[in-house]
PDB file of N, CA and C in Angstrom:
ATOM      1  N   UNK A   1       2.532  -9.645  15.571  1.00  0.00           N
ATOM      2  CA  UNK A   1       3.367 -10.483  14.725  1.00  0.00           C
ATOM      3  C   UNK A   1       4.592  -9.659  14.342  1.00  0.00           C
ATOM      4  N   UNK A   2       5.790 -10.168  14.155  1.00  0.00           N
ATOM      5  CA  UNK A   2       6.587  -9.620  13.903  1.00  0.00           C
ATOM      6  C   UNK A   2       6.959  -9.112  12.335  1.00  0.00           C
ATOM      7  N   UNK A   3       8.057  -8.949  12.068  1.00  0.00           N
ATOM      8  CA  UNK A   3       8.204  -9.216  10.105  1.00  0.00           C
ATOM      9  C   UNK A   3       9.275 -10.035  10.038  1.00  0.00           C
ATOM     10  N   UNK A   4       9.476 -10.608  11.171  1.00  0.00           N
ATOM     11  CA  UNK A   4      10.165 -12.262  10.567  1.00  0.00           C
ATOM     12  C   UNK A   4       9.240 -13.088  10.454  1.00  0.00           C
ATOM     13  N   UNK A   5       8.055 -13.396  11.025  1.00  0.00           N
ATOM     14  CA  UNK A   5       7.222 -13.774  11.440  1.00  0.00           C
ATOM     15  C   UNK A   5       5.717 -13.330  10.184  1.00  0.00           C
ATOM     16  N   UNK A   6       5.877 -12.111  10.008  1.00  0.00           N
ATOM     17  CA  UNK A   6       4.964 -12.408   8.882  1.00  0.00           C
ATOM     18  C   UNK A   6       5.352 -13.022   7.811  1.00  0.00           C
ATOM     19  N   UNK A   7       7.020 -12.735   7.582  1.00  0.00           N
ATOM     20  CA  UNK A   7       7.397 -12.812   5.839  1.00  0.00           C
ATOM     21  C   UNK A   7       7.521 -14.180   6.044  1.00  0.00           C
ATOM     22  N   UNK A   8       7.889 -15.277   7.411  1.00  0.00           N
ATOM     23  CA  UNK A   8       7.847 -16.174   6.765  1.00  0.00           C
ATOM     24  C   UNK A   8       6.603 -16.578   6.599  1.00  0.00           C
ATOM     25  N   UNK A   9       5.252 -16.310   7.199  1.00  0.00           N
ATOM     26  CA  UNK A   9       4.007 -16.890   7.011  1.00  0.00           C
ATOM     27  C   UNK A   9       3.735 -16.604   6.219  1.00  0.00           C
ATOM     28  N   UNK A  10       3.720 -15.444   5.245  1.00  0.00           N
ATOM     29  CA  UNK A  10       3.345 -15.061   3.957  1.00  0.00           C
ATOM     30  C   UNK A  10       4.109 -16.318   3.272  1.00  0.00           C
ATOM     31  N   UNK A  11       5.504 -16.249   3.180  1.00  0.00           N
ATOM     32  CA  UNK A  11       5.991 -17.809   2.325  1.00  0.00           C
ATOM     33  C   UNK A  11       5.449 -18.570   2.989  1.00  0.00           C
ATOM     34  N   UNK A  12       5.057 -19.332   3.582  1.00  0.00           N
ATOM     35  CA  UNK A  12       4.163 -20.261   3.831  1.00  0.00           C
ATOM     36  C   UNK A  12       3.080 -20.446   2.661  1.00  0.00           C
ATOM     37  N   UNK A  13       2.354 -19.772   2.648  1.00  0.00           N
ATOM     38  CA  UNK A  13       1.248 -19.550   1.841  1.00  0.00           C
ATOM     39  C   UNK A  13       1.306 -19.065  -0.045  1.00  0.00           C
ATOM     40  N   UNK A  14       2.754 -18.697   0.078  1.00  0.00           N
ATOM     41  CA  UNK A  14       3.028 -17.890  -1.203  1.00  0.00           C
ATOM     42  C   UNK A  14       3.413 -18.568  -2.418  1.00  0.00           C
ATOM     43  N   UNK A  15       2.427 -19.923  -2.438  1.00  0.00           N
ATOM     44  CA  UNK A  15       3.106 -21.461  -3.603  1.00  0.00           C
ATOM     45  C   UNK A  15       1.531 -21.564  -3.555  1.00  0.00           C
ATOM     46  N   UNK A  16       1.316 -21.914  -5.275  1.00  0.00           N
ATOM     47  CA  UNK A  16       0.097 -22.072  -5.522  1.00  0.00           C
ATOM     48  C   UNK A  16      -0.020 -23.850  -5.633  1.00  0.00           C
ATOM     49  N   UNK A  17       1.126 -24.392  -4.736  1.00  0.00           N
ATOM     50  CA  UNK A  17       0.774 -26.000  -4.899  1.00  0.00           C
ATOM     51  C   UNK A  17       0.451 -25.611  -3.229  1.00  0.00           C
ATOM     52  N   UNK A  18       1.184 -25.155  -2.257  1.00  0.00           N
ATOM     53  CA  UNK A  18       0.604 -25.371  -0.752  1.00  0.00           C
ATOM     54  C   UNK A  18      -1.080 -24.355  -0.650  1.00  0.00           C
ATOM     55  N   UNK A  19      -1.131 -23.754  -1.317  1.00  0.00           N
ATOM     56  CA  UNK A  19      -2.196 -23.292  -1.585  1.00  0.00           C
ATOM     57  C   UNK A  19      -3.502 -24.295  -1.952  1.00  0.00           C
ATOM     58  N   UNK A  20      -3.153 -25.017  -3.423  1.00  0.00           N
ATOM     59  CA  UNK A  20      -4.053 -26.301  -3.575  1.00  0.00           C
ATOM     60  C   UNK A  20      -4.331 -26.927  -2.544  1.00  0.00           C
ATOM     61  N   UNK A  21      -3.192 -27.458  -1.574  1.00  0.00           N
ATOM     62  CA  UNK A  21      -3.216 -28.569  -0.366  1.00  0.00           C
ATOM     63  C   UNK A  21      -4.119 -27.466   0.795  1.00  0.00           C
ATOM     64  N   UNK A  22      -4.165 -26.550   1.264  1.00  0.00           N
ATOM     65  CA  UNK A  22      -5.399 -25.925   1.446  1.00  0.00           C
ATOM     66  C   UNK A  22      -6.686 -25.984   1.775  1.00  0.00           C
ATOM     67  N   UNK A  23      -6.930 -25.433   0.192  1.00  0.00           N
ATOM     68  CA  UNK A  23      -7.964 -25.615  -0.332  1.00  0.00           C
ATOM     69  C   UNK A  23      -8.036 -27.410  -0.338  1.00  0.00           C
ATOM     70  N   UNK A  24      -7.573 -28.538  -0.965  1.00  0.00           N
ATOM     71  CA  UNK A  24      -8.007 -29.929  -0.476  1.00  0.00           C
ATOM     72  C   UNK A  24      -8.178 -30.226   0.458  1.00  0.00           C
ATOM     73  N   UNK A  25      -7.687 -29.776   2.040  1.00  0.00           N
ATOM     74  CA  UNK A  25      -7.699 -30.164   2.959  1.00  0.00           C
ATOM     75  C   UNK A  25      -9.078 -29.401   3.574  1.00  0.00           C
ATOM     76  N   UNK A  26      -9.546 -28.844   2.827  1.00  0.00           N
ATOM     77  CA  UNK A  26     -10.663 -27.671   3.710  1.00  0.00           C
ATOM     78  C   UNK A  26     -11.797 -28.378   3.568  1.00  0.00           C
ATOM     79  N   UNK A  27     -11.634 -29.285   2.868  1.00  0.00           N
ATOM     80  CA  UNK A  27     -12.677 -30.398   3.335  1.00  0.00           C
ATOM     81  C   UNK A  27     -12.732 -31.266   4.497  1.00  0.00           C
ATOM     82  N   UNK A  28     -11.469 -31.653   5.126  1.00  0.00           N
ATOM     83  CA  UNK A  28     -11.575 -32.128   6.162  1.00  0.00           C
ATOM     84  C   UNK A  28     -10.231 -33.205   6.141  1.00  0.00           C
ATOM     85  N   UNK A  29     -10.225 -33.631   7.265  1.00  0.00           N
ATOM     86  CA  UNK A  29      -8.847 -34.286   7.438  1.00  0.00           C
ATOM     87  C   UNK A  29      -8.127 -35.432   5.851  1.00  0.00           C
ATOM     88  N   UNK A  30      -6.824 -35.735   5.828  1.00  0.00           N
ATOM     89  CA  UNK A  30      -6.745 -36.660   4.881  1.00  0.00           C
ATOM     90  C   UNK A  30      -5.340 -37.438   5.109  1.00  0.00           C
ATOM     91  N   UNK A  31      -5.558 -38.460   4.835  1.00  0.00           N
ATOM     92  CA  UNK A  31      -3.825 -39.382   4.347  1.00  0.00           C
ATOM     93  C   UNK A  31      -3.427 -39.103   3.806  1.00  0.00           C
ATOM     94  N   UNK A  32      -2.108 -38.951   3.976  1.00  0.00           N
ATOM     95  CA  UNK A  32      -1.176 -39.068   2.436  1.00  0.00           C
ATOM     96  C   UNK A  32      -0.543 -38.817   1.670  1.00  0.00           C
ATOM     97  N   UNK A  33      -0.811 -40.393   1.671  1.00  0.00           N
ATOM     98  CA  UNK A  33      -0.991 -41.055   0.098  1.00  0.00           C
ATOM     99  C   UNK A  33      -2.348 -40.331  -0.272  1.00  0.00           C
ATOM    100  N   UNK A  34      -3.754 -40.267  -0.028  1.00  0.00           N
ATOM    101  CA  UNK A  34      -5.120 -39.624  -0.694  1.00  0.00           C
ATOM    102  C   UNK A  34      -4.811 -38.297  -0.946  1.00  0.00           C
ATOM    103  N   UNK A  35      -4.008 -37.673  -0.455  1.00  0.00           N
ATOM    104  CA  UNK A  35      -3.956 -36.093  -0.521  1.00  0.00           C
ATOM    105  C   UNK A  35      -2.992 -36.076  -1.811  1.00  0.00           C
ATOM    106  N   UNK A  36      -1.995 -37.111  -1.652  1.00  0.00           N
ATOM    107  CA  UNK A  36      -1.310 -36.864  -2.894  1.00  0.00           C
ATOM    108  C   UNK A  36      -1.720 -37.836  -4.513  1.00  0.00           C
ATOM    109  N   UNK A  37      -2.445 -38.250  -3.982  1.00  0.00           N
ATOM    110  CA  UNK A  37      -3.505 -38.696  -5.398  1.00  0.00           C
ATOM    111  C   UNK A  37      -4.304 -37.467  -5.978  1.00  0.00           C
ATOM    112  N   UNK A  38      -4.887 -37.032  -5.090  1.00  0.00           N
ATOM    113  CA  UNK A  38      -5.826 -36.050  -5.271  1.00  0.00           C
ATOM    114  C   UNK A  38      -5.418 -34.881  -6.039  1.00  0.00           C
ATOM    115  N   UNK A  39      -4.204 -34.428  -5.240  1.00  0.00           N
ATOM    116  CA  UNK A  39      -3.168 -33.355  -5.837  1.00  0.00           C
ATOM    117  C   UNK A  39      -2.467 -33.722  -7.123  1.00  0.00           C
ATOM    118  N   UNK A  40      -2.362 -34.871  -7.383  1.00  0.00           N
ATOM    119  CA  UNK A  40      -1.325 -35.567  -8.196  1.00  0.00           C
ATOM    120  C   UNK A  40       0.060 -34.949  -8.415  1.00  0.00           C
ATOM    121  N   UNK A  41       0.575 -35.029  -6.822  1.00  0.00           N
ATOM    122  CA  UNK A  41       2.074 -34.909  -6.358  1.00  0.00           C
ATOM    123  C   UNK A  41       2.423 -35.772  -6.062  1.00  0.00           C
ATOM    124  N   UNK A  42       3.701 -35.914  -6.145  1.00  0.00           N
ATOM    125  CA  UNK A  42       4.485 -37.177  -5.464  1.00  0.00           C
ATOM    126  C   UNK A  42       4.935 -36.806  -3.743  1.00  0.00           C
ATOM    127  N   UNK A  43       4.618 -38.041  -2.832  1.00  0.00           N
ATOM    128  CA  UNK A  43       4.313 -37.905  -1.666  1.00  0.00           C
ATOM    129  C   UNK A  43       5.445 -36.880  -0.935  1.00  0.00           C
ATOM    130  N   UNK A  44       6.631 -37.264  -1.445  1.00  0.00           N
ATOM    131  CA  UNK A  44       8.285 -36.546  -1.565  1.00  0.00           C
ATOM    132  C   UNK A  44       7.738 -35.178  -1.684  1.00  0.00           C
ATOM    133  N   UNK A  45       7.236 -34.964  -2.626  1.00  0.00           N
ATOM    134  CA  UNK A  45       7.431 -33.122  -2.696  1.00  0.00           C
ATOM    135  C   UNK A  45       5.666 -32.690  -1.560  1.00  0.00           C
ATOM    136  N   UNK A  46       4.836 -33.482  -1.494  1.00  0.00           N
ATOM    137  CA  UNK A  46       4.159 -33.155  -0.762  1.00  0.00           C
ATOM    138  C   UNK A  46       3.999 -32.808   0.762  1.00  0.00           C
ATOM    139  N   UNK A  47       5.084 -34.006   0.801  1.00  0.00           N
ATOM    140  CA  UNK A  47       5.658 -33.551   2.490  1.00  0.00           C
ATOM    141  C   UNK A  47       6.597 -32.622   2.835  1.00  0.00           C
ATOM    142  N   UNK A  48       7.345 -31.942   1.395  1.00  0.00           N
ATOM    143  CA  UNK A  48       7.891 -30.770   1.875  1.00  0.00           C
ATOM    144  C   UNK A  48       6.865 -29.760   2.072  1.00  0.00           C
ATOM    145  N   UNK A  49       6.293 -29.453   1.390  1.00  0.00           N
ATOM    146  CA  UNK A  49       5.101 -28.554   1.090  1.00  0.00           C
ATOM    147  C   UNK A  49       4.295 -28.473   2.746  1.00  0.00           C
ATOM    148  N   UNK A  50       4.092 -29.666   3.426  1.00  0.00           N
ATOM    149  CA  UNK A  50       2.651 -29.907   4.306  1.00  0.00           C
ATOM    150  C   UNK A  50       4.032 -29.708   5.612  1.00  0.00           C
ATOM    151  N   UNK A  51       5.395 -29.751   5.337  1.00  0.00           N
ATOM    152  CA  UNK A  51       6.314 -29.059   6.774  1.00  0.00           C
ATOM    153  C   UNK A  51       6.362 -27.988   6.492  1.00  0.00           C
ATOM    154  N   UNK A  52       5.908 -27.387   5.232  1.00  0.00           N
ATOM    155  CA  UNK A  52       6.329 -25.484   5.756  1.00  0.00           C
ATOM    156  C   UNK A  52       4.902 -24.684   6.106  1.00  0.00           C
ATOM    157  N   UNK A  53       4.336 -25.498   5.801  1.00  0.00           N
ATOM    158  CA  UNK A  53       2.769 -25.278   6.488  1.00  0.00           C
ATOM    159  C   UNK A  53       2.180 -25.797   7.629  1.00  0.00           C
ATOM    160  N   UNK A  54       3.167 -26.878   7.799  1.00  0.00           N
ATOM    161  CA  UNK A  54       3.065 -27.150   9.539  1.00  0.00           C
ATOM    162  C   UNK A  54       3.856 -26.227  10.620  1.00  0.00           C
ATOM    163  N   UNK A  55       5.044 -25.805   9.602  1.00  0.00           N
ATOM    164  CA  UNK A  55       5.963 -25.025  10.278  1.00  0.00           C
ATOM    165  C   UNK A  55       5.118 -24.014  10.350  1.00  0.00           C
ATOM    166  N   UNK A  56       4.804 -23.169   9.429  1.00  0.00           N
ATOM    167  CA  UNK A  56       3.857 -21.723   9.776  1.00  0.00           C
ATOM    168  C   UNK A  56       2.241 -22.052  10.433  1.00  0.00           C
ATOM    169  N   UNK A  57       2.054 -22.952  10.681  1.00  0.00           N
ATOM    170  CA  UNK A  57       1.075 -23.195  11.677  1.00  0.00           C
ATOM    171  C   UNK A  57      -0.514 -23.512  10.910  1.00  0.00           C
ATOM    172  N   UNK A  58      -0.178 -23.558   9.905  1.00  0.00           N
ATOM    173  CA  UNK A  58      -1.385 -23.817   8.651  1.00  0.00           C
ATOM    174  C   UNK A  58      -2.507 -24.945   8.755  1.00  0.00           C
ATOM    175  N   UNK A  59      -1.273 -26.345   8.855  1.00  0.00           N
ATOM    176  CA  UNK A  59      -1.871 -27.479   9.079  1.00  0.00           C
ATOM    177  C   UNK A  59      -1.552 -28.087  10.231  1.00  0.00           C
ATOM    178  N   UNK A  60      -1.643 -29.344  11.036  1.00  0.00           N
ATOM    179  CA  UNK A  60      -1.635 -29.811  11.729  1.00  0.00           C
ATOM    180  C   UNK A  60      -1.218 -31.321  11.120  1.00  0.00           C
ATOM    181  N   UNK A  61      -0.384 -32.098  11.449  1.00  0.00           N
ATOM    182  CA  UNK A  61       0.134 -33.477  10.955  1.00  0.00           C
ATOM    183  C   UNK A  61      -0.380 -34.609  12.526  1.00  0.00           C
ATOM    184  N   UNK A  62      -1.014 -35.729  12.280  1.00  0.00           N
ATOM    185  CA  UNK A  62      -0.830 -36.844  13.497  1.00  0.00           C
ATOM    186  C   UNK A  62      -1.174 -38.304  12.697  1.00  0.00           C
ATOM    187  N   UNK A  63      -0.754 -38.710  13.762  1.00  0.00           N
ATOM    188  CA  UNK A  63      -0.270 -40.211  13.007  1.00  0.00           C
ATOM    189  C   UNK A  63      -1.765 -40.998  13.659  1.00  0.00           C
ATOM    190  N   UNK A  64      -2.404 -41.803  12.819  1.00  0.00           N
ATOM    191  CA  UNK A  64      -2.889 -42.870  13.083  1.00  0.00           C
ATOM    192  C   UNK A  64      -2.809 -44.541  12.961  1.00  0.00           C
ATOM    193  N   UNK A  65      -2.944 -45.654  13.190  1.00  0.00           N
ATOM    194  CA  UNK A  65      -2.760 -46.934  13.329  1.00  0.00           C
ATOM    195  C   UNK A  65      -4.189 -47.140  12.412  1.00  0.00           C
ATOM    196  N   UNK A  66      -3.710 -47.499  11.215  1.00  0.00           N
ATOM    197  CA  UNK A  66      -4.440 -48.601  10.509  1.00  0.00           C
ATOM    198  C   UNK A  66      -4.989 -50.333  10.855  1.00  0.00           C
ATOM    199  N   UNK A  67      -6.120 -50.537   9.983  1.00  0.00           N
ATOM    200  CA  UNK A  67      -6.157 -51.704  10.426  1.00  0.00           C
ATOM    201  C   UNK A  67      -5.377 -52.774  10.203  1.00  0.00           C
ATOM    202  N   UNK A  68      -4.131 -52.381   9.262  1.00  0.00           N
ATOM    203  CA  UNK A  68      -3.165 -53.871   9.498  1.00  0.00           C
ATOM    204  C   UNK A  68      -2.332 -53.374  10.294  1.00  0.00           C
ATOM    205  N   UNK A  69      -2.226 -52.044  11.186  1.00  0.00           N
ATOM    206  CA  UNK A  69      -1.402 -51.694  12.427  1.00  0.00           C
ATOM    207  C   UNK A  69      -0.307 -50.735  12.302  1.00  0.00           C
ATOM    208  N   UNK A  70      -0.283 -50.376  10.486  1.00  0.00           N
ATOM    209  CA  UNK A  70       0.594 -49.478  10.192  1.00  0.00           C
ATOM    210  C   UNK A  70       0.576 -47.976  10.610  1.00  0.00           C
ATOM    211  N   UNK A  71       1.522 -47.360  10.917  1.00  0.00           N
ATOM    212  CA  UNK A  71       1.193 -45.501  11.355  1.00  0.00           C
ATOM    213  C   UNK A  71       0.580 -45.331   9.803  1.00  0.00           C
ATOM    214  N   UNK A  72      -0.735 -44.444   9.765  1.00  0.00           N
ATOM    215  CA  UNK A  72      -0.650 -43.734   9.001  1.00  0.00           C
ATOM    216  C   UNK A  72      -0.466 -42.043   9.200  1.00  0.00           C
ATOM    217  N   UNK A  73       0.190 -41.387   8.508  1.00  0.00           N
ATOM    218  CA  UNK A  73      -0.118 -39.738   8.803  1.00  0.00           C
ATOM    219  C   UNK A  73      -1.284 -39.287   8.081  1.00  0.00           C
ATOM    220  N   UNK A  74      -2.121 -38.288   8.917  1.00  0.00           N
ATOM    221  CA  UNK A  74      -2.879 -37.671   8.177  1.00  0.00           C
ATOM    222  C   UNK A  74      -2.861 -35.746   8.689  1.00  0.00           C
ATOM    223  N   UNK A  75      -3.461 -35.492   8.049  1.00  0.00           N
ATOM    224  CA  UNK A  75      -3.426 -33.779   8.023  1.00  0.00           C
ATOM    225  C   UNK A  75      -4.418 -33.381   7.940  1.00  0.00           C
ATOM    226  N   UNK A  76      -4.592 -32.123   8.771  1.00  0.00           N
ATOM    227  CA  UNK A  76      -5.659 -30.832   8.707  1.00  0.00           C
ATOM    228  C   UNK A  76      -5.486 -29.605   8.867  1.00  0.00           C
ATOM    229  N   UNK A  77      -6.202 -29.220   8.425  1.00  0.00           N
ATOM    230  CA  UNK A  77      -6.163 -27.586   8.384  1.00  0.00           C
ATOM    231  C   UNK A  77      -6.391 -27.134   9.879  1.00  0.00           C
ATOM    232  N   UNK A  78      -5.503 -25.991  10.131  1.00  0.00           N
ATOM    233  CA  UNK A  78      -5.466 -25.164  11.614  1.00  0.00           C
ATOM    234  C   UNK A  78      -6.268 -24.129  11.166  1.00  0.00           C
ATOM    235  N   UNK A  79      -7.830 -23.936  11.540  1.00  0.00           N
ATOM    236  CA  UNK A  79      -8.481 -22.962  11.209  1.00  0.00           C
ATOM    237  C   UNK A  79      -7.306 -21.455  11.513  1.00  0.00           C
ATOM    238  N   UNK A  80      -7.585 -20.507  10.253  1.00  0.00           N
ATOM    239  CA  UNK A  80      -7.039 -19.296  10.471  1.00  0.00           C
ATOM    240  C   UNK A  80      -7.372 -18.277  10.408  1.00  0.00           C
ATOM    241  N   UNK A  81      -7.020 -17.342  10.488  1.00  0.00           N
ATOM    242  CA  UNK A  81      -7.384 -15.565  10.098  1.00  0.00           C
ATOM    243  C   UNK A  81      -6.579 -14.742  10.084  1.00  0.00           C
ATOM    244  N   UNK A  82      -6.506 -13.526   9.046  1.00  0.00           N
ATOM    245  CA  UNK A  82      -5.637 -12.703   9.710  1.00  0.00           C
ATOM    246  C   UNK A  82      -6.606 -11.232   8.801  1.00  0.00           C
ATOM    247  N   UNK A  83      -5.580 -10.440   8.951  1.00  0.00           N
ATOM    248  CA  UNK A  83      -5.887  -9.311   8.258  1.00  0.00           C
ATOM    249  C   UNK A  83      -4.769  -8.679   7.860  1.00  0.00           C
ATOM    250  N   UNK A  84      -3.877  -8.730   6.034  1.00  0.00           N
ATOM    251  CA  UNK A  84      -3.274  -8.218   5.759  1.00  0.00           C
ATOM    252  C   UNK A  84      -3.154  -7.075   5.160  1.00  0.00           C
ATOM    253  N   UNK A  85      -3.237  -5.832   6.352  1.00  0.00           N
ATOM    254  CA  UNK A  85      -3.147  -4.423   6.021  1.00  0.00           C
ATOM    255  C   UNK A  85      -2.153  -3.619   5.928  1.00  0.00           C
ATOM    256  N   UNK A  86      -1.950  -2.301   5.587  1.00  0.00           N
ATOM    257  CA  UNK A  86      -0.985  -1.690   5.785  1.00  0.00           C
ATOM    258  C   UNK A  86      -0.561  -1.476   7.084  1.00  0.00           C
ATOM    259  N   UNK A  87      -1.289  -1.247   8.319  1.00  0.00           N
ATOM    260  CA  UNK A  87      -1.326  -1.295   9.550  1.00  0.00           C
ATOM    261  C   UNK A  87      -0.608  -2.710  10.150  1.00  0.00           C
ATOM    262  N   UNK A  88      -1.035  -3.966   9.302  1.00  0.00           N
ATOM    263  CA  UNK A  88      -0.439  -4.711   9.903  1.00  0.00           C
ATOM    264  C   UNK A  88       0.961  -4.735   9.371  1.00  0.00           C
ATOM    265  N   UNK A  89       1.866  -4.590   8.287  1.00  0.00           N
ATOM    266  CA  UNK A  89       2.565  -4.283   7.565  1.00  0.00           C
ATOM    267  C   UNK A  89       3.527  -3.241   8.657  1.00  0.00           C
ATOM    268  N   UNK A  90       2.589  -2.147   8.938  1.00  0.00           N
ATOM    269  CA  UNK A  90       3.267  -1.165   9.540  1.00  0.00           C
ATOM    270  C   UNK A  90       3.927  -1.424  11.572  1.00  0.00           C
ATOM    271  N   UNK A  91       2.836  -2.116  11.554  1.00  0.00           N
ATOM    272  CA  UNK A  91       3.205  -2.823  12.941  1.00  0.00           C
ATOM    273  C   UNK A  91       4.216  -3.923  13.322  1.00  0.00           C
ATOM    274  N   UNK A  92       4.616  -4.923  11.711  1.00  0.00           N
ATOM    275  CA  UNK A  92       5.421  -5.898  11.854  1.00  0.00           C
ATOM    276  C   UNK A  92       6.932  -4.978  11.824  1.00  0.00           C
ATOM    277  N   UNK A  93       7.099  -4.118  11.225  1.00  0.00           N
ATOM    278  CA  UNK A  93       8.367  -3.337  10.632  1.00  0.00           C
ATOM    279  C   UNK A  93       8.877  -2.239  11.945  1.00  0.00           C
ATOM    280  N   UNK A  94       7.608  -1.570  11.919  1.00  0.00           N
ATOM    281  CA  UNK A  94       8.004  -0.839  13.511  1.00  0.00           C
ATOM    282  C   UNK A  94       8.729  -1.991  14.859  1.00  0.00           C
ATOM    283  N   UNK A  95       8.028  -3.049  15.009  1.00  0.00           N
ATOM    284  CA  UNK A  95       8.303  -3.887  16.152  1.00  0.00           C
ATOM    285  C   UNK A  95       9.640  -4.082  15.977  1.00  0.00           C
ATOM    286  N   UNK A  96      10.161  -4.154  14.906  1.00  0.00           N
ATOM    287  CA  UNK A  96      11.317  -4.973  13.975  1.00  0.00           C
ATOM    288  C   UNK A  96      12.115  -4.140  14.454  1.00  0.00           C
ATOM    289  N   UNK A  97      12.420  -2.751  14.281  1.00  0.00           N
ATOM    290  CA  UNK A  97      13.212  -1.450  14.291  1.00  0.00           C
ATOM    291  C   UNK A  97      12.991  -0.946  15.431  1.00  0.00           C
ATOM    292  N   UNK A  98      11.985  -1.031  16.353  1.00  0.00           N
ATOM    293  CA  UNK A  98      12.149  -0.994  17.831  1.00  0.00           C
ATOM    294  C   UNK A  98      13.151  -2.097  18.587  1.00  0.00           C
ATOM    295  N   UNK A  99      12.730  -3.162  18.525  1.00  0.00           N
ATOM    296  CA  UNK A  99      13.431  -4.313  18.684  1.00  0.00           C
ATOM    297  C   UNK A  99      15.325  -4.077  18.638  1.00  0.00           C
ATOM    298  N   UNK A 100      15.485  -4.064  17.167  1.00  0.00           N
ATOM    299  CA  UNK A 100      17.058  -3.549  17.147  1.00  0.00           C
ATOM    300  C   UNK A 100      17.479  -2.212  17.388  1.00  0.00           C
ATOM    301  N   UNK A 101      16.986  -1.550  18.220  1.00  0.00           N
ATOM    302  CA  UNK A 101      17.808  -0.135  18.857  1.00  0.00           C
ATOM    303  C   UNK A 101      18.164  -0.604  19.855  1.00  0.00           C
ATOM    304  N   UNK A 102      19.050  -0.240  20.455  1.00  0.00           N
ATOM    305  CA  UNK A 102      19.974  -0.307  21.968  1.00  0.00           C
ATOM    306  C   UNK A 102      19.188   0.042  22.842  1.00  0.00           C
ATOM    307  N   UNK A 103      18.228   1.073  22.734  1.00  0.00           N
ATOM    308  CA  UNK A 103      17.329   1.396  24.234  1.00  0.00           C
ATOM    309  C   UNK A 103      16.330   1.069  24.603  1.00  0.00           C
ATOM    310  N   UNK A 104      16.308   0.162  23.430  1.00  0.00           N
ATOM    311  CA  UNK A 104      14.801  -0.721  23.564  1.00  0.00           C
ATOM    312  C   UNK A 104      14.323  -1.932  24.749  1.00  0.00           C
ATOM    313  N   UNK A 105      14.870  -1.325  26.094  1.00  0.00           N
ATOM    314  CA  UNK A 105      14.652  -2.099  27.158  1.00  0.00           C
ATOM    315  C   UNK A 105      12.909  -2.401  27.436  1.00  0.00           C
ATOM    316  N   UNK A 106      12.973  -3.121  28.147  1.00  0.00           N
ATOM    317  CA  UNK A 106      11.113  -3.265  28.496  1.00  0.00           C
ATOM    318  C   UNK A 106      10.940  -1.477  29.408  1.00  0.00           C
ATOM    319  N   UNK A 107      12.066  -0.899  29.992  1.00  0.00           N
ATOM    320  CA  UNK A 107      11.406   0.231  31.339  1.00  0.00           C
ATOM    321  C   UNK A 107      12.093   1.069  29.832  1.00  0.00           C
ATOM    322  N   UNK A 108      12.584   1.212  28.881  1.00  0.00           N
ATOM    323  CA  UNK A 108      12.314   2.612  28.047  1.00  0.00           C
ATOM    324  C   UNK A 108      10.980   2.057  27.464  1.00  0.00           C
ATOM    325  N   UNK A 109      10.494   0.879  27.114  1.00  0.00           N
ATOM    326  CA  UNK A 109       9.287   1.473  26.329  1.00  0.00           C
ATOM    327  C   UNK A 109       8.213   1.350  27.101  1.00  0.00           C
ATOM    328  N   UNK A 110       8.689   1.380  28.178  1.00  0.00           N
ATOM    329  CA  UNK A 110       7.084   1.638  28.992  1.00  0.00           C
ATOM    330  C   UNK A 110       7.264   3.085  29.159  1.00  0.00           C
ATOM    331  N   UNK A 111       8.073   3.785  29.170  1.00  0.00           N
ATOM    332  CA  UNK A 111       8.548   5.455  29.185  1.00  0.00           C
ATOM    333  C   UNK A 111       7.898   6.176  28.125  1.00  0.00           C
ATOM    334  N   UNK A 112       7.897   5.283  27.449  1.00  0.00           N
ATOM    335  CA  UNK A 112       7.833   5.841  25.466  1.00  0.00           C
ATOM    336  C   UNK A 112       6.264   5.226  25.933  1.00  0.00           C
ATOM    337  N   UNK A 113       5.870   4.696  26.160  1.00  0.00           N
ATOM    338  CA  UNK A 113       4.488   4.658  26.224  1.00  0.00           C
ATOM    339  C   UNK A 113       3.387   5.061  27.051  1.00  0.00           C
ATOM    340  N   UNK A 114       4.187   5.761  28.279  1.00  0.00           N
ATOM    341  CA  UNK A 114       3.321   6.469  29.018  1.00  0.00           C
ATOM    342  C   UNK A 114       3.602   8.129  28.986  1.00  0.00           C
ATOM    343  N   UNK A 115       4.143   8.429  27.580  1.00  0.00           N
ATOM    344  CA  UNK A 115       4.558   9.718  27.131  1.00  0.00           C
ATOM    345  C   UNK A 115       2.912  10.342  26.900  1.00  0.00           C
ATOM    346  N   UNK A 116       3.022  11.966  27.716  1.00  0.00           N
ATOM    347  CA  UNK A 116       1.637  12.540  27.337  1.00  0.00           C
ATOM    348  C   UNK A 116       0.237  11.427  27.289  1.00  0.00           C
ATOM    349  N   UNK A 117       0.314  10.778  28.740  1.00  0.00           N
ATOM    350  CA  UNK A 117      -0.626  10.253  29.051  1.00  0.00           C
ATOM    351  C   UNK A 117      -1.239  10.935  29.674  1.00  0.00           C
ATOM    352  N   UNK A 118      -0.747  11.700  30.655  1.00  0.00           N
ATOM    353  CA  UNK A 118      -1.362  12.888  31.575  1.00  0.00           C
ATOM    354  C   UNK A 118      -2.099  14.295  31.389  1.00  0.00           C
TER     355      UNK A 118
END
């Protein structure tokens, strides 16, 4: 992962209302309108909330057809994992600062990585 890439997934997660939606959804799929009863948000601020968690890969959004034929949307949770260590911390920042040097071709860091292999 990178550290554009973590910091924004960390904001993803870093609101104790997309946090709630979460935890509600970890029960299992939902509409809504039910998700935002439940939450007691208004659907407006809920769907910002459930795109930056779709954006960071959190939840999952798809539309279904009701029985009077209307789309409904509903949402679920994208099972996840990670492990936020210093290591991982240290690996997003290194990639970062490798990345923006000038010699950071794919044949220097295969150079830099087959250093004192022998």
């Amino acid at each position: 992962m990178t550290e554009d890439e973590l910091v924004e997934w960390l904001a993803a997660i870093a609101s104790p209302q997309r946090m709630r939606i979460l935890a509600a959804l970890s029960h299992g799929t939902v509409h809504v309108s039910e998700l935002a009863r439940r939450l007691q948000m208004s659907r407006a601020l809920l769907y910002m909330h459930l795109t930056k968690l779709e954006e960071a890969g959190f939840v999952a959004g798809h539309l279904e057809l009701g029985a009077d034929g209307k789309a409904l949307k509903y949402f679920e949770v994208v099972p996840f994992s990670t492990v936020l260590d210093l290591q991982a911390v240290v690996a997003a920042v290194e990639g970062a600062d490798a990345a923006s040097r000038p010699d950071s071709t794919p044949k220097s860091k295969a150079k830099a990585n087959t250093k004192g292999t022998n």
